[in-house]
Protein backbone atom coordinates (compact mmCIF):
# COMPACT_ATOMS: atom_id res chain seq x y z
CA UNK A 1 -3.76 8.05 -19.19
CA UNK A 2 -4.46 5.27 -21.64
CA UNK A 3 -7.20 3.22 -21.31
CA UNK A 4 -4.99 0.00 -20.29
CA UNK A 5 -3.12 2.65 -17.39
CA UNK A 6 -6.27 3.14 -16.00
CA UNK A 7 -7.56 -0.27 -15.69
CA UNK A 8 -3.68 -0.95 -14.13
CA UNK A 9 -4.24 2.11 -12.07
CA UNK A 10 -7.95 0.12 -10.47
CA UNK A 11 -5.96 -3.13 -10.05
CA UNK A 12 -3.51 -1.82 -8.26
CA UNK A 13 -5.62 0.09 -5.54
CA UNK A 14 -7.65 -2.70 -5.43
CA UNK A 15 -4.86 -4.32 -4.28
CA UNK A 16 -3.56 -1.88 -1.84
CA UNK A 17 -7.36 -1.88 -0.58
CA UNK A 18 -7.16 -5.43 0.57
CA UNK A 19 -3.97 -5.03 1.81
CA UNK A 20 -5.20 -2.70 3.93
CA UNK A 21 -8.45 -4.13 5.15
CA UNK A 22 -6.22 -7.24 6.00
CA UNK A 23 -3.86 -5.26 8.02
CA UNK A 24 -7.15 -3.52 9.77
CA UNK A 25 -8.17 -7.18 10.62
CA UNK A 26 -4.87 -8.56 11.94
CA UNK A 27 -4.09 -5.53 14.23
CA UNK A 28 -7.27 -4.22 15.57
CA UNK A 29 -5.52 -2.53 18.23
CA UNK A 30 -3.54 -0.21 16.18
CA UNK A 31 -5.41 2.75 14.99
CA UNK A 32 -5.00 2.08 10.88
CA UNK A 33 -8.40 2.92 10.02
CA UNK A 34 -7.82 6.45 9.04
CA UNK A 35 -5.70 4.82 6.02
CA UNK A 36 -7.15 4.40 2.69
CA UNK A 37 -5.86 3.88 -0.53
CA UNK A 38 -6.54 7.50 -1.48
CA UNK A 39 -3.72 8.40 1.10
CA UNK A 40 -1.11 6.68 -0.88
CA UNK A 41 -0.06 9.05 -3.39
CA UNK A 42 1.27 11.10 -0.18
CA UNK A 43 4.95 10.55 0.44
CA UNK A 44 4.27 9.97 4.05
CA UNK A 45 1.83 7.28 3.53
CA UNK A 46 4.94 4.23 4.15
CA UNK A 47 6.06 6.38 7.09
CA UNK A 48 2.72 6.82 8.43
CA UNK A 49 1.87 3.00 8.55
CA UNK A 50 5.04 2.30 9.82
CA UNK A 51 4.59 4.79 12.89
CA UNK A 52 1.18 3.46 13.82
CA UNK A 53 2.46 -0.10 14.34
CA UNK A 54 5.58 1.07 15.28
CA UNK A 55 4.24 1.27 19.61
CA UNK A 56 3.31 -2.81 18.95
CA UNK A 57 5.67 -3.69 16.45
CA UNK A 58 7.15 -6.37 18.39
CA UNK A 59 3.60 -8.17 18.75
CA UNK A 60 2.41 -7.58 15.13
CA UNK A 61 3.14 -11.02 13.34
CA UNK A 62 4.94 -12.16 10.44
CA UNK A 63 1.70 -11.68 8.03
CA UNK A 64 1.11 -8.26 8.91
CA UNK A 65 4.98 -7.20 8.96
CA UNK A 66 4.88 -9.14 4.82
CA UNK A 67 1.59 -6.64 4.45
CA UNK A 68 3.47 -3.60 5.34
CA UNK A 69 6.07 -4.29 2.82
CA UNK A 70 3.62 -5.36 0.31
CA UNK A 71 1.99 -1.68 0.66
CA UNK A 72 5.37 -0.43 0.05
CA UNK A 73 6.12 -2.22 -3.22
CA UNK A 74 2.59 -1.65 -4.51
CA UNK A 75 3.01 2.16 -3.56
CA UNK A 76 5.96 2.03 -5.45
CA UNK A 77 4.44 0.30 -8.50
CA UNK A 78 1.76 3.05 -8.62
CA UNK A 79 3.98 5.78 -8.64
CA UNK A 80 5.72 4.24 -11.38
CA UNK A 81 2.89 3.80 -13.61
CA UNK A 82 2.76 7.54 -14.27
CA UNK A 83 6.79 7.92 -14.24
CA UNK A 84 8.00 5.32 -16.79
CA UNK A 85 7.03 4.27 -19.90
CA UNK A 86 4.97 0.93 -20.55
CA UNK A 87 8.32 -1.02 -20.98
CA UNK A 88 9.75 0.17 -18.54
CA UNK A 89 6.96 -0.73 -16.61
CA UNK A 90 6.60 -4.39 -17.48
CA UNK A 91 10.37 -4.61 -17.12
């Protein structure tokens, strides 16, 4: 990776790591601490959020249900950063 990927790359799980530590704080009953941004190069990583709010899903508010997509689109976003080319990318 270029020097410019990689300093894309740390933005973006910096990112993902505050969206995560904000979904920890908004939902301390749901067990998301296991998740880290390391998980989200797994496939299952979307799937596995989704099934730990999933039991209080209906009590998780608006925020937290916006944070769950935002995870999503940021996954996606990473995954494309090694897939496309840079203007593809900015496209």
């Amino acid at each position: 990776m270029t020097d410019h990927m990689l300093a894309i790359q740390q933005a973006i799980i910096g990112i993902m790591d505050q969206c995560l530590l904000d979904l920890r704080q908004a939902n301390p009953q749901a067990d998301v601490s296991a998740f880290t941004s390391a998980n989200a190069i797994f496939k299952t990583f979307d799937k596995t959020i989704q099934a730990a709010l999933d039991p209080i899903w209906n009590k998780v508010s608006q925020r937290s249900k916006q944070i769950v997509a935002d995870l999503k689109t940021v996954r996606k976003l990473l995954l494309m950063l090694t897939s496309y080319d840079c203007v593809t990318f900015f496209k």
